[in-house]
C-alpha atoms as a PDB file:
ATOM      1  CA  UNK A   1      71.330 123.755  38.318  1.00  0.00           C
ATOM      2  CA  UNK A   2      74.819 123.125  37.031  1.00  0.00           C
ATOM      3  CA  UNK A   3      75.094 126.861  36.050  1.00  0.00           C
ATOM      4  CA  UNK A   4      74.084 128.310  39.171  1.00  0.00           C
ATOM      5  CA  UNK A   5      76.469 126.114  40.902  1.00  0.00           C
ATOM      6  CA  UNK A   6      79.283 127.399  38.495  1.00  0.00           C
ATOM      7  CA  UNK A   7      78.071 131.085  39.275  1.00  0.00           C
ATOM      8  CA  UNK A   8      78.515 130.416  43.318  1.00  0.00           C
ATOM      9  CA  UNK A   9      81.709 128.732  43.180  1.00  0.00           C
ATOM     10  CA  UNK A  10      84.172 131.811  42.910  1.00  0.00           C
ATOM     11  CA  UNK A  11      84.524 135.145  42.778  1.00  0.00           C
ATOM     12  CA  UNK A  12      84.124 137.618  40.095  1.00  0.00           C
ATOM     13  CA  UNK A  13      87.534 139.327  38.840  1.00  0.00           C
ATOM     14  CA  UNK A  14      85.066 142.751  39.431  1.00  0.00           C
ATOM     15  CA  UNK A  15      84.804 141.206  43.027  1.00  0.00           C
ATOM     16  CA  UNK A  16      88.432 140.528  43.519  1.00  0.00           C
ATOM     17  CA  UNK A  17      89.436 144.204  42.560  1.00  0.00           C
ATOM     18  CA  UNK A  18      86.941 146.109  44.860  1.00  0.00           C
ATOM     19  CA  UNK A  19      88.699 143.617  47.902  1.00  0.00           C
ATOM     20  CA  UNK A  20      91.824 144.927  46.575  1.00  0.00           C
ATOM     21  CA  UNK A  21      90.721 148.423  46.679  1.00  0.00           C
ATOM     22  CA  UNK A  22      89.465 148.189  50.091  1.00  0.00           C
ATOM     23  CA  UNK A  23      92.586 146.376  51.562  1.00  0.00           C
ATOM     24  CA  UNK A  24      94.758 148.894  50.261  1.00  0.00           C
ATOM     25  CA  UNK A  25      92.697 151.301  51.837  1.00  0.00           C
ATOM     26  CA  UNK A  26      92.474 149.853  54.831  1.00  0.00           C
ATOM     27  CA  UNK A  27      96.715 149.162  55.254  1.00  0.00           C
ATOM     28  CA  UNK A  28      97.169 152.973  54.239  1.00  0.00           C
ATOM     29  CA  UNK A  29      94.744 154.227  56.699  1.00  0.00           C
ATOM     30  CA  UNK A  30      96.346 152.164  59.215  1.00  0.00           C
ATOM     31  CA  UNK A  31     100.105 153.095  58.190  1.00  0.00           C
ATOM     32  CA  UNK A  32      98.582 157.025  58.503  1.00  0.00           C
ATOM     33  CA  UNK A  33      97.487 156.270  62.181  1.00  0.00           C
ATOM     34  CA  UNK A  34     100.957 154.191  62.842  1.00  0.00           C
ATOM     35  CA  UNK A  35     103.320 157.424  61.728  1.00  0.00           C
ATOM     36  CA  UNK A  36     100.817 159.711  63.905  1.00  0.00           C
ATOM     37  CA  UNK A  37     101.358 157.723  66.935  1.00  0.00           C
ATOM     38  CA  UNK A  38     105.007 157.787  66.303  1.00  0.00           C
ATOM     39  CA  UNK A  39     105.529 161.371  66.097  1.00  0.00           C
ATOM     40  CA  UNK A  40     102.853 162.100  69.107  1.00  0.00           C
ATOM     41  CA  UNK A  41     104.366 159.793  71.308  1.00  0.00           C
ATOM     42  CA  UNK A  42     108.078 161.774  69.664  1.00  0.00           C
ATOM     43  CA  UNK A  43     106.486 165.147  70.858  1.00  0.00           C
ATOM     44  CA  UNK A  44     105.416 163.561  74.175  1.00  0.00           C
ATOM     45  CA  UNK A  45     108.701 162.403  74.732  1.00  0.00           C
ATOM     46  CA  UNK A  46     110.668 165.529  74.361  1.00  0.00           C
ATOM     47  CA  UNK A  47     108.082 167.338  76.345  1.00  0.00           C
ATOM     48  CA  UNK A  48     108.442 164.621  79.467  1.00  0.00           C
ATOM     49  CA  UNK A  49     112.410 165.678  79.046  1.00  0.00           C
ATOM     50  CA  UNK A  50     112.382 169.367  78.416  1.00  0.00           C
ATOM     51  CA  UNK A  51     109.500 169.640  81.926  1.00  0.00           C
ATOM     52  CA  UNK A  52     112.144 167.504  83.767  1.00  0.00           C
ATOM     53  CA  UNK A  53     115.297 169.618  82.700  1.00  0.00           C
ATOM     54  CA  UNK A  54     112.624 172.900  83.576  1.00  0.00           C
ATOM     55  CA  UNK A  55     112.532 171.042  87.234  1.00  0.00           C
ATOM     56  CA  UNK A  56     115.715 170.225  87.501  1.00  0.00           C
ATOM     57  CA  UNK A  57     116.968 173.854  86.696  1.00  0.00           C
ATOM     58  CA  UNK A  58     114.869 176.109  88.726  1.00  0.00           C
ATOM     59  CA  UNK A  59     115.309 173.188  92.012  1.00  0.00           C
ATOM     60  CA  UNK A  60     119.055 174.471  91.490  1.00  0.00           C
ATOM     61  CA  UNK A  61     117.990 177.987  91.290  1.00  0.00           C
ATOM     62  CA  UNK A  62     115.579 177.544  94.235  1.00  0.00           C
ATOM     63  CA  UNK A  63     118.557 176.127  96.282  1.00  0.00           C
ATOM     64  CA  UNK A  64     120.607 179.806  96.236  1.00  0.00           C
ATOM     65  CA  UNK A  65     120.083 182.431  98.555  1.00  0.00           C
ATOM     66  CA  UNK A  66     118.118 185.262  98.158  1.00  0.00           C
ATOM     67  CA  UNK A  67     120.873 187.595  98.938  1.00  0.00           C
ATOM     68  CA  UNK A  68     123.334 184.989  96.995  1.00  0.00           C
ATOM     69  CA  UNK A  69     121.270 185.757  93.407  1.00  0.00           C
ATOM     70  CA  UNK A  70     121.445 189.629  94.227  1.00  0.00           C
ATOM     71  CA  UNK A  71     125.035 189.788  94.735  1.00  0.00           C
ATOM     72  CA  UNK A  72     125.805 188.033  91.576  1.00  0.00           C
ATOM     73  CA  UNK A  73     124.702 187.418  87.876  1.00  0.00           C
ATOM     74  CA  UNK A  74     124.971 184.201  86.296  1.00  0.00           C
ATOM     75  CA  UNK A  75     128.298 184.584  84.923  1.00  0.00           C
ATOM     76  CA  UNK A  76     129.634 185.487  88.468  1.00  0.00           C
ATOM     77  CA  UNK A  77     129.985 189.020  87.970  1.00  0.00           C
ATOM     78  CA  UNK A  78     128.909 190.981  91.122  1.00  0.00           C
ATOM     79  CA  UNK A  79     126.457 193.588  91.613  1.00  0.00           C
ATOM     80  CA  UNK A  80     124.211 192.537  88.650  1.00  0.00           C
ATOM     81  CA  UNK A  81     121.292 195.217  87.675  1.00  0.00           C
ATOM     82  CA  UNK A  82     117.982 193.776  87.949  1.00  0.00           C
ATOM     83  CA  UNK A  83     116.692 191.959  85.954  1.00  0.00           C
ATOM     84  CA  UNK A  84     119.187 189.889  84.514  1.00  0.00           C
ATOM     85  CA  UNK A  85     119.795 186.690  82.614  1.00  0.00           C
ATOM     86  CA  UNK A  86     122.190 184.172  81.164  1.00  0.00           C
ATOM     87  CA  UNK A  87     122.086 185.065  77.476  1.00  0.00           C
ATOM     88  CA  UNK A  88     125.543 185.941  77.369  1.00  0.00           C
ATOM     89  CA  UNK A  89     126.892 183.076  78.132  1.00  0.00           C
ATOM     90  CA  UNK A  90     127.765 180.692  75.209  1.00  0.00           C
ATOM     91  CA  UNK A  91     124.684 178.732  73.612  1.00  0.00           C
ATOM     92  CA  UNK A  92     126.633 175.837  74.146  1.00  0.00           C
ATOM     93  CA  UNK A  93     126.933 175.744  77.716  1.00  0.00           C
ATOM     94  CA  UNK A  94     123.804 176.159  78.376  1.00  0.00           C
ATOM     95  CA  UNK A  95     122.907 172.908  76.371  1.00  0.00           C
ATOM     96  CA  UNK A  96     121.312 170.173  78.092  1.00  0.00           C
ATOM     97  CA  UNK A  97     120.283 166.199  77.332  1.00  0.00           C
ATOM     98  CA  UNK A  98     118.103 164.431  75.887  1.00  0.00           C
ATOM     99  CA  UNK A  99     117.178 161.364  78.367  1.00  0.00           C
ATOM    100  CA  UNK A 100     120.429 161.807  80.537  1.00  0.00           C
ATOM    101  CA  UNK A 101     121.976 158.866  82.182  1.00  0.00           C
ATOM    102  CA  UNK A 102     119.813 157.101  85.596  1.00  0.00           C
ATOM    103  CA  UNK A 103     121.393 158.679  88.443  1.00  0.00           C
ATOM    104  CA  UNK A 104     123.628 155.606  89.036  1.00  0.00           C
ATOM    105  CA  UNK A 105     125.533 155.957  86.034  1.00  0.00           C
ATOM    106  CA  UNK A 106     127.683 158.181  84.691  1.00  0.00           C
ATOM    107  CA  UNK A 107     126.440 161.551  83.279  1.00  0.00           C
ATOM    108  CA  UNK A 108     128.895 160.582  80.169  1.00  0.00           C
ATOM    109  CA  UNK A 109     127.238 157.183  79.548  1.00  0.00           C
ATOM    110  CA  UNK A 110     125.161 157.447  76.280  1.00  0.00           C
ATOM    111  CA  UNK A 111     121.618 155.594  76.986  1.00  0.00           C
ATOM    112  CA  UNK A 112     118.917 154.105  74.202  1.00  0.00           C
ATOM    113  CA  UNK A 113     117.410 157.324  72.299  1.00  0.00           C
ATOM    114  CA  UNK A 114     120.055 159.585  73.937  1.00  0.00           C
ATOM    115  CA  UNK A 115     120.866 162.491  72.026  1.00  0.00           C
ATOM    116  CA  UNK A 116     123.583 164.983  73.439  1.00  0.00           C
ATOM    117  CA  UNK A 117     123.128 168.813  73.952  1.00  0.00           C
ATOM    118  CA  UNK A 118     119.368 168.875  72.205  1.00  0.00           C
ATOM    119  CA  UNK A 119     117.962 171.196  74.850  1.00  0.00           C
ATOM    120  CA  UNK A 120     118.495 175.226  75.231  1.00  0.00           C
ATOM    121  CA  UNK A 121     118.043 176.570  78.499  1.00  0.00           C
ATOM    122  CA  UNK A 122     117.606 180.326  79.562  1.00  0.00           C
ATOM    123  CA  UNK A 123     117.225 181.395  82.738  1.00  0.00           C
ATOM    124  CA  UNK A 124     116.657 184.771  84.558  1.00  0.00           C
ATOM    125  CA  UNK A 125     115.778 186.628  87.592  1.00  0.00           C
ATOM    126  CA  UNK A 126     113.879 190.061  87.811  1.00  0.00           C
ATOM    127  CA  UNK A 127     112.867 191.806  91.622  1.00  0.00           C
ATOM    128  CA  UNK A 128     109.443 192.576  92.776  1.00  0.00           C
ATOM    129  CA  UNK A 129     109.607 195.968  94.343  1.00  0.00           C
ATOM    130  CA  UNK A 130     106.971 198.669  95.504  1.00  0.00           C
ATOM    131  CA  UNK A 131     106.585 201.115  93.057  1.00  0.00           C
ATOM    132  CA  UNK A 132     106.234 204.101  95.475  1.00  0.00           C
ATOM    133  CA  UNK A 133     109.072 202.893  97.509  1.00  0.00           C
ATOM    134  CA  UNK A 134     111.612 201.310  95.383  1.00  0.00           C
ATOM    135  CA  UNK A 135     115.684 200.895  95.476  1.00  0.00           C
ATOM    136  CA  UNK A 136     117.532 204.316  94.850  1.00  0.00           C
ATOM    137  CA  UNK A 137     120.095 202.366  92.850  1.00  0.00           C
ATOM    138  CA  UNK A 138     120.206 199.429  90.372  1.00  0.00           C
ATOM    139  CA  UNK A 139     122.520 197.528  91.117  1.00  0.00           C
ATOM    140  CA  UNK A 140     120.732 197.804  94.254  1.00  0.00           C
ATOM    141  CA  UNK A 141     122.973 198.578  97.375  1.00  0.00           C
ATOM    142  CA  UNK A 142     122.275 195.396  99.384  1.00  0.00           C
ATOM    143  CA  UNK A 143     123.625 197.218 102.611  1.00  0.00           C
ATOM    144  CA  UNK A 144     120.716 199.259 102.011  1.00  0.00           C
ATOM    145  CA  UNK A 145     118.245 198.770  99.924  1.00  0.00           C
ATOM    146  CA  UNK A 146     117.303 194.923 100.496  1.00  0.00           C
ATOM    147  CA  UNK A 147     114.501 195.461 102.744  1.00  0.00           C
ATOM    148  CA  UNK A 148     112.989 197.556  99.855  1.00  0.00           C
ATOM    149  CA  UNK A 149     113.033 194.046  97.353  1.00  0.00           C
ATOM    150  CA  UNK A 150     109.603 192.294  97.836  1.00  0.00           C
ATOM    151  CA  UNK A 151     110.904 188.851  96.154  1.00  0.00           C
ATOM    152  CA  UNK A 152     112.815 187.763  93.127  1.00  0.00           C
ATOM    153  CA  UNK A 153     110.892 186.683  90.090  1.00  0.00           C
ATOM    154  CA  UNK A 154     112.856 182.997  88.979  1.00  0.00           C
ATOM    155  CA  UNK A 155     112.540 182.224  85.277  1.00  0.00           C
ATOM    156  CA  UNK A 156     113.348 179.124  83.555  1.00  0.00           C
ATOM    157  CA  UNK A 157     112.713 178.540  79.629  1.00  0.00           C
ATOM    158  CA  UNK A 158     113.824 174.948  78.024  1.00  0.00           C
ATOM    159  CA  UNK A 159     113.508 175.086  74.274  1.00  0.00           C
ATOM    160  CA  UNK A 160     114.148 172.515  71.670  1.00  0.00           C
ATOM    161  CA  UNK A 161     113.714 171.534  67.902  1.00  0.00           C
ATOM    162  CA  UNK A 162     110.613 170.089  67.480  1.00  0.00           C
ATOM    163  CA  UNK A 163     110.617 167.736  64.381  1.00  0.00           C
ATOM    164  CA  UNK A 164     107.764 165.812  65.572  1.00  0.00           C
ATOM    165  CA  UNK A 165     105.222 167.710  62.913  1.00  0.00           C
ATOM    166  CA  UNK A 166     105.969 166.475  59.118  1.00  0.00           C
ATOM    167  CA  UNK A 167     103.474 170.052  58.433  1.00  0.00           C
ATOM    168  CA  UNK A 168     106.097 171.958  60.142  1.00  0.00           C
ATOM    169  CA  UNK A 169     109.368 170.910  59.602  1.00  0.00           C
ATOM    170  CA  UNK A 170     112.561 172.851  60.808  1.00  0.00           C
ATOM    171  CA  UNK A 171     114.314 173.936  58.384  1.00  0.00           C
ATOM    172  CA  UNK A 172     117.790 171.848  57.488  1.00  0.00           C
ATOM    173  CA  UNK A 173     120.507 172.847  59.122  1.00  0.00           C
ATOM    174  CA  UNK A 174     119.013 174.539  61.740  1.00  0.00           C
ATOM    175  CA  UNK A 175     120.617 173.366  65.830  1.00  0.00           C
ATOM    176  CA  UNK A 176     119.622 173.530  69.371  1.00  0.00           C
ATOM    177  CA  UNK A 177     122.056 176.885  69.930  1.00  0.00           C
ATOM    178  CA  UNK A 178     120.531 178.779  66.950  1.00  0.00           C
ATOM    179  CA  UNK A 179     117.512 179.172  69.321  1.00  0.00           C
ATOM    180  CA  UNK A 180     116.050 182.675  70.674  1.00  0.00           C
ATOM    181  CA  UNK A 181     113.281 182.959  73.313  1.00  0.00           C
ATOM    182  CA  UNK A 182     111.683 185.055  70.784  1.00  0.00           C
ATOM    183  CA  UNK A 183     110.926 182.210  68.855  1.00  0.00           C
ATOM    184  CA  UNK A 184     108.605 180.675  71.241  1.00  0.00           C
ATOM    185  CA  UNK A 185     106.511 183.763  71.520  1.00  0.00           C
ATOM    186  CA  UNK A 186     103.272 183.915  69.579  1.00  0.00           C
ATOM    187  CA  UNK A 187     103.182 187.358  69.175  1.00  0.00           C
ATOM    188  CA  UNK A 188     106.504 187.883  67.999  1.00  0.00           C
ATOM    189  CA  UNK A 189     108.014 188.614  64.468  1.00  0.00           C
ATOM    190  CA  UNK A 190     110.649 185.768  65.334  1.00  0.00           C
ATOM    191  CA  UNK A 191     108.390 182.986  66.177  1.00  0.00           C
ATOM    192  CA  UNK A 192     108.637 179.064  65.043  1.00  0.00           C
ATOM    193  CA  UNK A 193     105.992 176.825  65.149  1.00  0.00           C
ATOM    194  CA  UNK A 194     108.933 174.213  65.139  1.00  0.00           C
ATOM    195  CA  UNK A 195     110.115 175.167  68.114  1.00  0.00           C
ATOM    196  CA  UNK A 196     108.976 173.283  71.837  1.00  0.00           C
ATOM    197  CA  UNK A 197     109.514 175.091  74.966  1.00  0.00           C
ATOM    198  CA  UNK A 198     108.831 174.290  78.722  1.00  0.00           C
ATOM    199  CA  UNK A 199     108.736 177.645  81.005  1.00  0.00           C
ATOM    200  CA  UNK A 200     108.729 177.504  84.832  1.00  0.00           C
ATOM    201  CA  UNK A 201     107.995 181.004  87.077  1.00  0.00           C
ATOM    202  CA  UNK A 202     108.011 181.292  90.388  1.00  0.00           C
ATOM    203  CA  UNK A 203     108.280 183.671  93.385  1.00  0.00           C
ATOM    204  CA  UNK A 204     111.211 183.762  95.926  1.00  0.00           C
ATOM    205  CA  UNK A 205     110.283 185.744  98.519  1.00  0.00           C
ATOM    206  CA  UNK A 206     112.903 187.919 100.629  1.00  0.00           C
ATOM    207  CA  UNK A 207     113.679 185.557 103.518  1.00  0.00           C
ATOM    208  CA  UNK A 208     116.456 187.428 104.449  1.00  0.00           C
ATOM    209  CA  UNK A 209     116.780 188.292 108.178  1.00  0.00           C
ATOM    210  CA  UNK A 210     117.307 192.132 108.796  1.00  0.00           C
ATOM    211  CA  UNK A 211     119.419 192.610 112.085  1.00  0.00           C
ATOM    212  CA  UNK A 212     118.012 196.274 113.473  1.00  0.00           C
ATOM    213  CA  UNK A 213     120.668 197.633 115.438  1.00  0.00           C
END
């Protein structure tokens, strides 16, 4: 009796190491699932921003007048051929925020997580026009051909370095302006799993009132 009590009153050291094992187990399984959750809710993050920059941009392009984005480019230049985009203009002033400032404080204010300029943006517009009856010139002659322009085809593309994925790291040294649209496109030579984008499309159709004499 005395030895079976002796023989229930502890563990084995055999015992003790298998808990071990299993513990260890357990706290690296559960660190795995920790640093997942952390870089999904990372990606989720600078998806929420790059769709609200997306929004943000093509409301402002939205807001122009038909005949105001035919007369000029994005630069300012007048008469722009269709389509045309912003490309030309400097990388970095076409930089955007990550989680700008509330609308009640200033745009300049640095809030928690706030990283400056970590957002691309390229935008263009393209015409819609009937094939059998299109403009005779492009530059179109807008005392002329307007009528012949269905609607204008608004693009917006947000892009950003995505270094959510410890699989698919950016390469070091690489910044927001060394981004191409190219890179985003599956099909193409140029493109980088590393690299998030948000695109927005829509139709403006000619609202333009034509005064027939």
């Amino acid at each position: 009796m005395k030895t079976r009590r002796r023989r229930q009153a502890g563990f084995t050291l055999m015992e003790v190491l298998v808990s071990i094992v299993i513990f260890a187990i357990s706290v690296v399984g559960l660190v795995a699932m920790e640093a997942r959750s952390a870089e999904a809710q990372r990606a989720s993050s600078l998806l929420r921003d790059g769709e609200r920059i997306a929004q943000d941009v093509m409301a402002d392009l939205q807001s122009q007048g038909f005949l105001e984005l035919l007369s000029y480019d994005f630069e300012g230049n007048a008469g722009p051929g269709l389509p045309y985009d912003d490309t030309a203009i400097p990388a970095a002033q076409r930089q955007r925020d990550f989680r700008r400032p509330p609308a009640d404080i200033s745009a300049t204010t640095d809030v928690a997580g706030s990283i400056r300029g970590s957002f691309l943006v390229v935008r263009s517009v393209d015409w819609v026009v009937d094939v059998g009856n299109p403009p005779s010139l492009n530059p179109p002659d807008l005392s002329v051909d307007v009528p012949l322009i269905n609607a204008l085809v608004l693009d917006v593309l947000v892009m950003w370095i995505d270094d959510s994925n410890p699989t698919m790291p950016p390469p070091a040294g690489l910044v927001v302006t060394d981004l191409t649209p190219a890179m985003v496109e599956p099909g193409s030579g140029d493109f980088r799993p590393y690299v998030g984008a948000v695109r927005l499309r829509t139709v403006r159709a000619n609202d333009t009132v034509v005064v027939v004499p």
